[in-house]
Protein backbone atom coordinates (compact mmCIF):
# COMPACT_ATOMS: atom_id res chain seq x y z
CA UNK A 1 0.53 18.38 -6.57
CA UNK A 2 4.27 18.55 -7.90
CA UNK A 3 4.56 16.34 -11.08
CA UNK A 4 7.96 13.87 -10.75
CA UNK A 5 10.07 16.52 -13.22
CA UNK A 6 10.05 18.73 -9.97
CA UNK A 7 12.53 17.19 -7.87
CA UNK A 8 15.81 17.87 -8.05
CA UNK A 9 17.28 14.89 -6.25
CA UNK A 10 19.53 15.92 -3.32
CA UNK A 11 20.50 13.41 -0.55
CA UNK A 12 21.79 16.38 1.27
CA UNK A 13 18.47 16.89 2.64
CA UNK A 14 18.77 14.06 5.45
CA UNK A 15 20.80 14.87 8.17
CA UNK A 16 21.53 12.88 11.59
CA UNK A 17 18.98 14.37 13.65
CA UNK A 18 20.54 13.63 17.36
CA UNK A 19 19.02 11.77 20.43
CA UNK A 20 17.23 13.24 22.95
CA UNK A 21 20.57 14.09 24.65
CA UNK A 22 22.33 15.08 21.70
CA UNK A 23 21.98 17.97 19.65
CA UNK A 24 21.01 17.80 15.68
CA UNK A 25 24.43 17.36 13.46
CA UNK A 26 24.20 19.10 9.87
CA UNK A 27 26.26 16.35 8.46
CA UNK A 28 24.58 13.52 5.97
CA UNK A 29 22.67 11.04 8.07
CA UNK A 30 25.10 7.91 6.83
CA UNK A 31 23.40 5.18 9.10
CA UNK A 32 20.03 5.00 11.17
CA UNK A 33 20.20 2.83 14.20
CA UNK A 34 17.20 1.04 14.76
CA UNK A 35 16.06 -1.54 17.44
CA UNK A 36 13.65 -4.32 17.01
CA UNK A 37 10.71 -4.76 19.45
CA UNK A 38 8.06 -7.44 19.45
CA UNK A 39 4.67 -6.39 19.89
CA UNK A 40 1.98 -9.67 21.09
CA UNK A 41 -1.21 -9.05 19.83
CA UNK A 42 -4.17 -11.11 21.14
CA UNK A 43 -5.39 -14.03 18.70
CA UNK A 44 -2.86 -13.06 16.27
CA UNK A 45 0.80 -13.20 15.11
CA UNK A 46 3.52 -10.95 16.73
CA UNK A 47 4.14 -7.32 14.98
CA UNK A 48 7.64 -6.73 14.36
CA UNK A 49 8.17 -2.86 15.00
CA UNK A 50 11.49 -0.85 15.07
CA UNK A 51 12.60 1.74 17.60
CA UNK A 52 14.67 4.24 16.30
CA UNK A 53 17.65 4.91 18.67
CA UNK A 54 18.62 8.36 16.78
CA UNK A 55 16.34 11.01 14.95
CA UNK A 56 16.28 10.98 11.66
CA UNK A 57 16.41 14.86 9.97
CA UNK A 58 15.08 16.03 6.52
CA UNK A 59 15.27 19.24 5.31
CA UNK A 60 11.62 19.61 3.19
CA UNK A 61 11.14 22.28 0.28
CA UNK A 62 8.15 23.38 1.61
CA UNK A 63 8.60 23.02 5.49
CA UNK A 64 12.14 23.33 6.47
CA UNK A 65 13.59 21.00 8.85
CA UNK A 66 11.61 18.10 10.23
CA UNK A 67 12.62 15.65 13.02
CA UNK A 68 11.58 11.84 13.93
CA UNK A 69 10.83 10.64 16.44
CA UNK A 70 10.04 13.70 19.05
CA UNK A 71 10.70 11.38 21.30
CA UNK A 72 13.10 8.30 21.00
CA UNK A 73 11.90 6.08 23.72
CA UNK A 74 8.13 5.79 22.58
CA UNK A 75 8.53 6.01 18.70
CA UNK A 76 7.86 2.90 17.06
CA UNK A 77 7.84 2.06 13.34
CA UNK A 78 6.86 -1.12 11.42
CA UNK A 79 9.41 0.60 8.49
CA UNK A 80 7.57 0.58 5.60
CA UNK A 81 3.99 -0.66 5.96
CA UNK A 82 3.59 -2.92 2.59
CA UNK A 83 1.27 -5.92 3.03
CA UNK A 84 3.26 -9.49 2.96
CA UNK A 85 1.82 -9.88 -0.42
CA UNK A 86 3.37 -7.04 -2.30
CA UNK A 87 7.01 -7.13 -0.59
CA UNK A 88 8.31 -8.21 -3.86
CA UNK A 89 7.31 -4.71 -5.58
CA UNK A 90 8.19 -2.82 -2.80
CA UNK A 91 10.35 -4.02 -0.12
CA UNK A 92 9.56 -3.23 3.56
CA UNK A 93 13.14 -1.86 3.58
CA UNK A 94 15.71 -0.45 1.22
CA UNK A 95 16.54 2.88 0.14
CA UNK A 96 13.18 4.56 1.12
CA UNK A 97 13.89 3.32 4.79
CA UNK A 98 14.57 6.99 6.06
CA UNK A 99 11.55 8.78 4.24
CA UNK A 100 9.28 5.98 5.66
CA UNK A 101 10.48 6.62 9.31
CA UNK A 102 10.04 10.44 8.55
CA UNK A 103 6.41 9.82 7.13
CA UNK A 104 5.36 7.18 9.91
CA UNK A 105 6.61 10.58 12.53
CA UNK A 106 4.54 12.71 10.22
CA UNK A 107 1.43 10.60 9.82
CA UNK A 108 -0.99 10.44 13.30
CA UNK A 109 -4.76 9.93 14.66
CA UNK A 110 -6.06 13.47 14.94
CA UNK A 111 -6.05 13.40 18.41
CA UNK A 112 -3.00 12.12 18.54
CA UNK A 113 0.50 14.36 19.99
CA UNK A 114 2.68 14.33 16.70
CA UNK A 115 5.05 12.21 16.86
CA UNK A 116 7.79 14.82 15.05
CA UNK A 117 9.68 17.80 16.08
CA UNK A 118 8.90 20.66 13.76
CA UNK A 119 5.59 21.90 11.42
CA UNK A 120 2.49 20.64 11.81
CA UNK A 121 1.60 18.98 9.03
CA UNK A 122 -1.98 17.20 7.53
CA UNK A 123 -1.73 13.93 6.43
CA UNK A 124 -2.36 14.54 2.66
CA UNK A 125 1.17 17.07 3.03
CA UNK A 126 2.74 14.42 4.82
CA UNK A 127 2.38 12.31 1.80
CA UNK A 128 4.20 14.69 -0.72
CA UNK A 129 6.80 14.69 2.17
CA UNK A 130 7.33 11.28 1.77
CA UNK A 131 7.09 11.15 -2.12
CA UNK A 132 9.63 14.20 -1.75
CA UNK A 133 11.99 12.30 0.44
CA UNK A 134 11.69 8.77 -1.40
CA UNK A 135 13.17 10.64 -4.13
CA UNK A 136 16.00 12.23 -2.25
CA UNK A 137 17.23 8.97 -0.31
CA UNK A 138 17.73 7.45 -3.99
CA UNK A 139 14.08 5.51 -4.46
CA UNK A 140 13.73 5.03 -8.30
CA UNK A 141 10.78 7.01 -10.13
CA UNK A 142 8.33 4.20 -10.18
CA UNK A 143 8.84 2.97 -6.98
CA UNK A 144 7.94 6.19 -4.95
CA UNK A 145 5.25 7.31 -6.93
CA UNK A 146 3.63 3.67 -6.36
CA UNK A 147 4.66 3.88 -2.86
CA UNK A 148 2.92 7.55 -2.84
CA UNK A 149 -0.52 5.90 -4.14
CA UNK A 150 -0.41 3.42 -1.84
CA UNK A 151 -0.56 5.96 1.03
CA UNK A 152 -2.82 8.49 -0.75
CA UNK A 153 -5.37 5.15 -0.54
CA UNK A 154 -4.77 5.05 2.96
CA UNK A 155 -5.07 8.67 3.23
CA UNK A 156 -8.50 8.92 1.97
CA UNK A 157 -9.71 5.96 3.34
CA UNK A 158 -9.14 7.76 7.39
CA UNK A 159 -10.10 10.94 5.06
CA UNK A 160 -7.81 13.52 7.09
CA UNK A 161 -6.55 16.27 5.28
CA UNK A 162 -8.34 15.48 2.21
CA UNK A 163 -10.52 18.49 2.22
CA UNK A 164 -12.21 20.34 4.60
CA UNK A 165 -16.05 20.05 3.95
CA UNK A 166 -16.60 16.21 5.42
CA UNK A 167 -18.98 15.44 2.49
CA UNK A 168 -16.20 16.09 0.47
CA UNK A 169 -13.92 13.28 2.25
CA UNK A 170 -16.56 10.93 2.21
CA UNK A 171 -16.73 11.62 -1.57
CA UNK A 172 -13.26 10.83 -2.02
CA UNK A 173 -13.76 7.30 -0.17
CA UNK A 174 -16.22 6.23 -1.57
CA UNK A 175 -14.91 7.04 -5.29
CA UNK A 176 -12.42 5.22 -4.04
CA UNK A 177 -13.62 2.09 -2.92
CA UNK A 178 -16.33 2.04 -6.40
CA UNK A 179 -13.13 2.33 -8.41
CA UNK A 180 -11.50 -0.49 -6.98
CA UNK A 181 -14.34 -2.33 -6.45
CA UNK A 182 -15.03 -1.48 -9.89
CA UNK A 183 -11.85 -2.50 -11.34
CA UNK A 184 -12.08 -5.86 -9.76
CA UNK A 185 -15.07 -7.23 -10.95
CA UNK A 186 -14.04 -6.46 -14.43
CA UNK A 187 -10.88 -8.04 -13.92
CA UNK A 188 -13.18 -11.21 -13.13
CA UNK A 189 -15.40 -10.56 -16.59
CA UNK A 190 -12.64 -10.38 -18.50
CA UNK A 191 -10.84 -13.60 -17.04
CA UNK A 192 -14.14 -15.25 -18.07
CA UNK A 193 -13.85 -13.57 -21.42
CA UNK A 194 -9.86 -14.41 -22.54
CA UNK A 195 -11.21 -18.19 -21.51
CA UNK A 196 -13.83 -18.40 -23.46
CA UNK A 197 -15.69 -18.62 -19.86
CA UNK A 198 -18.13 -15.57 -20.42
CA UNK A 199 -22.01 -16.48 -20.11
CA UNK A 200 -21.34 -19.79 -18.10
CA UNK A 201 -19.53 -18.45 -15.08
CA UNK A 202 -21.80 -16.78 -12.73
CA UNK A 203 -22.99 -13.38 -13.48
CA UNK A 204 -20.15 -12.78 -16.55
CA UNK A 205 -20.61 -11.23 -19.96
CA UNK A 206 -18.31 -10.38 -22.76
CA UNK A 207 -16.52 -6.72 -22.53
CA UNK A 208 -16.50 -5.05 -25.51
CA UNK A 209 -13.00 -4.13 -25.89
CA UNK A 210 -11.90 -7.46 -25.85
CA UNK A 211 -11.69 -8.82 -29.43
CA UNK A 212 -9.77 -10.50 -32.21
CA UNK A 213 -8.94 -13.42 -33.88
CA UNK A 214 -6.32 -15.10 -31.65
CA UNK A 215 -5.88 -15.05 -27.47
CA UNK A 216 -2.52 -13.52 -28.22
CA UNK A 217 -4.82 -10.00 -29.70
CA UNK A 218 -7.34 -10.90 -27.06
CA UNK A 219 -4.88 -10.59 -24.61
CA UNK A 220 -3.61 -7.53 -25.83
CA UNK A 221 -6.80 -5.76 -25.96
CA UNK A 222 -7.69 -7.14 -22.66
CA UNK A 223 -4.26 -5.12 -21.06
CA UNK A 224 -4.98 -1.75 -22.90
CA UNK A 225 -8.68 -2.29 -21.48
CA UNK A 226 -6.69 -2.69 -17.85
CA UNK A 227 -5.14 0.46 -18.50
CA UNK A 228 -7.80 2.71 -20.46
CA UNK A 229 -10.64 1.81 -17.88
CA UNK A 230 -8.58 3.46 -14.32
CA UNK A 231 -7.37 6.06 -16.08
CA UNK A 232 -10.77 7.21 -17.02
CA UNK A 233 -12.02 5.91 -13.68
CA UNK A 234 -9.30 8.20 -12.10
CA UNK A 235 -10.56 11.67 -13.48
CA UNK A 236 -13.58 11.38 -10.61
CA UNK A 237 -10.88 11.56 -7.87
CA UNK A 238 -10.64 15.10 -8.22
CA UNK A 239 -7.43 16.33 -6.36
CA UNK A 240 -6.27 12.63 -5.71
CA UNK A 241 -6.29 11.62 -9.62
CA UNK A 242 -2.91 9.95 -9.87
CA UNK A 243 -3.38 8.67 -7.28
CA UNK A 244 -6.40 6.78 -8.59
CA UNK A 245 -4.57 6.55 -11.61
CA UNK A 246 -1.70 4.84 -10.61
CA UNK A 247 -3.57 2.72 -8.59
CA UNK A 248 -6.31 1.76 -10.74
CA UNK A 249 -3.93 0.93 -13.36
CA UNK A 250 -1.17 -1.29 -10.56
CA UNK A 251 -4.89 -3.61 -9.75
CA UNK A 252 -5.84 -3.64 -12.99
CA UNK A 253 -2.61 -4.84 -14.95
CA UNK A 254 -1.72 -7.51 -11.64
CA UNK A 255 -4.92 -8.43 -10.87
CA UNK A 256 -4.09 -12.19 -11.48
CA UNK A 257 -1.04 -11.97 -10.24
CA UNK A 258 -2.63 -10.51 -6.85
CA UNK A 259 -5.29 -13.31 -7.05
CA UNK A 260 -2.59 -16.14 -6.91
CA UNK A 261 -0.37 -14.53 -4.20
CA UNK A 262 -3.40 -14.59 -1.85
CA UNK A 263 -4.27 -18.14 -3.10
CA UNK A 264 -0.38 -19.27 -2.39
CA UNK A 265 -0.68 -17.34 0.50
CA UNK A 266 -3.81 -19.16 1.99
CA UNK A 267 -2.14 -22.41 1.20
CA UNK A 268 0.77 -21.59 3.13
CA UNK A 269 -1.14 -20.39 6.08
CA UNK A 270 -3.07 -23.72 6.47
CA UNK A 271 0.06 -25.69 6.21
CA UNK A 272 1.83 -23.91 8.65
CA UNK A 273 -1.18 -24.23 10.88
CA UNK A 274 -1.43 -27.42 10.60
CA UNK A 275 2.81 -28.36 10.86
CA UNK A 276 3.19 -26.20 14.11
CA UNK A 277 -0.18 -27.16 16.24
CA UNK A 278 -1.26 -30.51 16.10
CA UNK A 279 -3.54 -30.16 18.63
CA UNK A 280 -7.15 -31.33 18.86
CA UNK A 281 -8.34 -27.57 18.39
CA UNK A 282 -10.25 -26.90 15.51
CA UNK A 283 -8.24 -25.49 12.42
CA UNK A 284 -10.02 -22.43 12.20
CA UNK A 285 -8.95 -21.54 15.79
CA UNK A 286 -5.51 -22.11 14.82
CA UNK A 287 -5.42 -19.93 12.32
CA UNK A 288 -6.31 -16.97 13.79
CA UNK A 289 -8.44 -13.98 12.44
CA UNK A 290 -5.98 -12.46 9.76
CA UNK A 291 -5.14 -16.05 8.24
CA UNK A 292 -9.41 -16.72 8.80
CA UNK A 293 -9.73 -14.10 6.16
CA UNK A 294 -7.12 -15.13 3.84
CA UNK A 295 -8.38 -19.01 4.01
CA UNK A 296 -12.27 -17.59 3.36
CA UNK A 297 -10.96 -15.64 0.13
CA UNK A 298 -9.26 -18.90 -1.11
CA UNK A 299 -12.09 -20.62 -0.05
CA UNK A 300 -14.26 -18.40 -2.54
CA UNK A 301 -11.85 -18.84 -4.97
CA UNK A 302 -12.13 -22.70 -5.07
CA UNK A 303 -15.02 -22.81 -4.68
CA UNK A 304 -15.72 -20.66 -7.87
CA UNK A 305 -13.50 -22.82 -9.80
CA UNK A 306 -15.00 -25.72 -8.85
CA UNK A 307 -18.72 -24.18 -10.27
CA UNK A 308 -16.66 -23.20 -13.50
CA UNK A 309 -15.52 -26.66 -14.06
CA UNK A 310 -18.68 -28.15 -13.27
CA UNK A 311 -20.41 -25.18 -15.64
């Protein structure tokens, strides 16, 4: 995979792409019209999703011209797909709008007809795509390559495109989940540990890179452990290592951050339940399955530091 020295940036690449009337225009796509449609879902919230009234054109390295939608009265896109929590690291839209309507025409169930006008691409190549055209429509270094990640996860997770043997794929999920997995419980050890908590909260134990004299050193050690720990855990993802580098290292370093988003999160859900349906129902059937999930975690969470306390 290209490494971010690569690119030369050129916003040239995007070009208004026409309707399914009009034909493509080589001039720079200024503006991308876009209409907003509300999806119901059964037993939960609306989804907001986008129609795009013209296509969008970019001009790949690799692949030459590539159009979204194929079809501009059945293409809908929920922009950028970034869960509500992390919309402060990377907005659902901004300067990366056009590369994420380009990936969502790229990106498609295997049985699915694609969605774009052009190549045929897998969904691993329509990644770089993306990370190619982030950088192009002006997205800053860090930004795309965390947006990249986040869709390599999502990549190997539906494992399309990640190799051909499916043994292989599976490998790559399942390294994948372990990491993560892996990464979270020892961002739960060492919470215990900076707190002086380790041995009395449930199933904890000291880590040994955690030391010093002060919690200001303890602290410190505790980050480069955040850091050290994915990147080794990354070299197992073979092909997809920064990926599970930059990953590793994004859950590692805001893992309490991430922790009191969902508990904020969970609080605001059962308020809002409770301010908008006074009915007799019971709350939990207010709430609805998505929010269920999010009031269960904080659940956990309480009811962990409840034990703690009592501990």
């Amino acid at each position: 995979m290209q490494g971010p020295e690569a690119i030369d940036v050129q916003p040239s690449r995007f070009f208004d792409g026409g309707t399914d009337t009009e034909p493509t225009r080589t001039l720079p796509a200024a503006a991308y019209e876009l209409t907003r449609v509300v999806v119901a879902r059964t037993g939960d919230v609306p989804r907001e999703l986008f129609r795009v009234r013209r296509r969008i054109g970019y001009d790949d390295r690799h692949h030459g011209e590539l159009l979204v939608p194929r079809d501009c009265t059945t293409f809908l896109s929920d922009l950028t797909s970034v869960p509500a929590l992390f919309t402060w690291l990377v907005p659902k839209s901004g300067d990366h709008l056009p590369a994420a309507i380009i990936h969502d025409g790229l990106v498609r169930s295997e049985s699915a007809e694609p969605d774009h006008i052009g190549p045929d691409l897998d969904r691993v190549e329509a990644d770089r795509v993306f990370r190619d055209a982030m950088a192009d429509a002006g997205t800053g270094v860090v930004r795309r390559w965390i947006v990249w990640a986040a869709v390599s996860l999502a990549t190997i997770w539906a494992r399309q495109g990640t190799a051909e043997n499916l043994r292989v794929r599976t490998y790559y999920r399942w390294v994948m989940v372990a990491t993560l997995a892996t990464i979270g419980w020892l961002g739960y050890q060492a919470t215990a540990d900076l707190v002086h908590r380790s041995g009395r909260w449930p199933c904890t134990y000291e880590l040994f890179w955690i030391v010093g004299p002060n919690a200001w050193i303890r602290l410190l050690t505790g980050a480069i452990g955040a850091i050290a720990v994915p990147l080794v855990l990354s070299l197992f993802w073979g092909r997809f290592r920064r990926a599970g580098a930059i990953a590793g290292v994004l859950l590692g370093a805001l893992f309490h951050v991430t922790v009191a988003l969902l508990a904020l999160s969970a609080v605001y859900v059962v308020l809002e339940a409770m301010a908008t349906d006074r009915s007799v129902r019971p709350l939990s059937r207010r709430i609805g399955a998505r929010s269920r999930g999010i009031l269960a975690a904080l659940a956990g969470i309480a009811g962990l530091v409840a034990l703690c306390t009592v501990i």
